[in-house]
Protein backbone atom coordinates (compact mmCIF):
# COMPACT_ATOMS: atom_id res chain seq x y z
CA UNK A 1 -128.45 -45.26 -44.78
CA UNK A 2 -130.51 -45.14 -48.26
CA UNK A 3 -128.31 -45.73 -51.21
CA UNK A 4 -129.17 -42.16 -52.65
CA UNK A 5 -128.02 -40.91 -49.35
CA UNK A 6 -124.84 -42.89 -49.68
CA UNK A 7 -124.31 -42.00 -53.46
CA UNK A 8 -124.66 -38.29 -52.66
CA UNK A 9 -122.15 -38.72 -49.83
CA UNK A 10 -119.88 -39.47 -52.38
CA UNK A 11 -120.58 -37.22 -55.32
CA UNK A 12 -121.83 -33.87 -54.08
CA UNK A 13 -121.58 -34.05 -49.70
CA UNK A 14 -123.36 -30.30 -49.21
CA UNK A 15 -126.19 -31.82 -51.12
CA UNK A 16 -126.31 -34.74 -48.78
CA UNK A 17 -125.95 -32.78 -45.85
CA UNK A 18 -129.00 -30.15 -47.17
CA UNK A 19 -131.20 -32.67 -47.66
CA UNK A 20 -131.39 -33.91 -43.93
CA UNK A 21 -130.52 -30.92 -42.09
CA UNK A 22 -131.28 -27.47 -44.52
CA UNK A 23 -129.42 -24.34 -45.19
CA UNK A 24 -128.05 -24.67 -41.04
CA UNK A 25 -124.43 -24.75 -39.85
CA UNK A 26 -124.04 -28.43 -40.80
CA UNK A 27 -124.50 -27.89 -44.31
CA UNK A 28 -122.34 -24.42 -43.98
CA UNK A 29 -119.47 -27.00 -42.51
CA UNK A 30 -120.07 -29.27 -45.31
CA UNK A 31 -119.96 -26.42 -47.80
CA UNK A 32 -116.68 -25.17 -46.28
CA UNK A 33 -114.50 -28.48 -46.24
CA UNK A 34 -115.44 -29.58 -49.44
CA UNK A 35 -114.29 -26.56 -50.58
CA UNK A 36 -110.62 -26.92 -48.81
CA UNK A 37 -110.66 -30.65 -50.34
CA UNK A 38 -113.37 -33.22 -51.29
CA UNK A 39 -112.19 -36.01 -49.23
CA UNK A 40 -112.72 -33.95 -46.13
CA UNK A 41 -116.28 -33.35 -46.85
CA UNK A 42 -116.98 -37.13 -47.78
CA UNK A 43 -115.74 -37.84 -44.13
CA UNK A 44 -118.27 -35.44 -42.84
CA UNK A 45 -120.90 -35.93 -44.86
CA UNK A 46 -121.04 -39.76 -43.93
CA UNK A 47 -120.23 -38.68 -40.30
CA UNK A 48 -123.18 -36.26 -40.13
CA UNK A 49 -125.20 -38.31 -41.98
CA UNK A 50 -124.92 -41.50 -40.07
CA UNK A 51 -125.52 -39.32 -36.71
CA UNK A 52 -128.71 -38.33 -37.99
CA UNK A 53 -129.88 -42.02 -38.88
CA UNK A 54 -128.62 -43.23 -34.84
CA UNK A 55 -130.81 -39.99 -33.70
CA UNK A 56 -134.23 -41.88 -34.93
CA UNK A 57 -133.11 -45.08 -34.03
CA UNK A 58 -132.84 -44.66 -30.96
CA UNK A 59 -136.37 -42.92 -30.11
């Protein structure tokens, strides 16, 4: 993953999460659990994140 990537993971997840997939119902996920708790969202922003890096790998 890019460092900004990573950095944003960290700091602000829905932002990481908008910038690769838009306003879609990742991002709405993302919104959502770092509301309940910020940890949570970390955890899925790297998840989601890193699934979208193995997606272009791969083709």
């Amino acid at each position: 993953m890019r460092l900004t990537i990573v950095i944003l993971n960290v700091i602000l997840p829905p932002i990481a999460v908008y910038i690769r997939y838009g306003a879609k119902k990742e991002f709405l996920m993302n919104l959502l659990l770092t509301c309940l708790g910020w940890i949570p969202g970390v955890i899925h922003a790297f998840i989601i994140n890193d699934k979208y890096v193995q997606l272009f790998r791969k083709s």
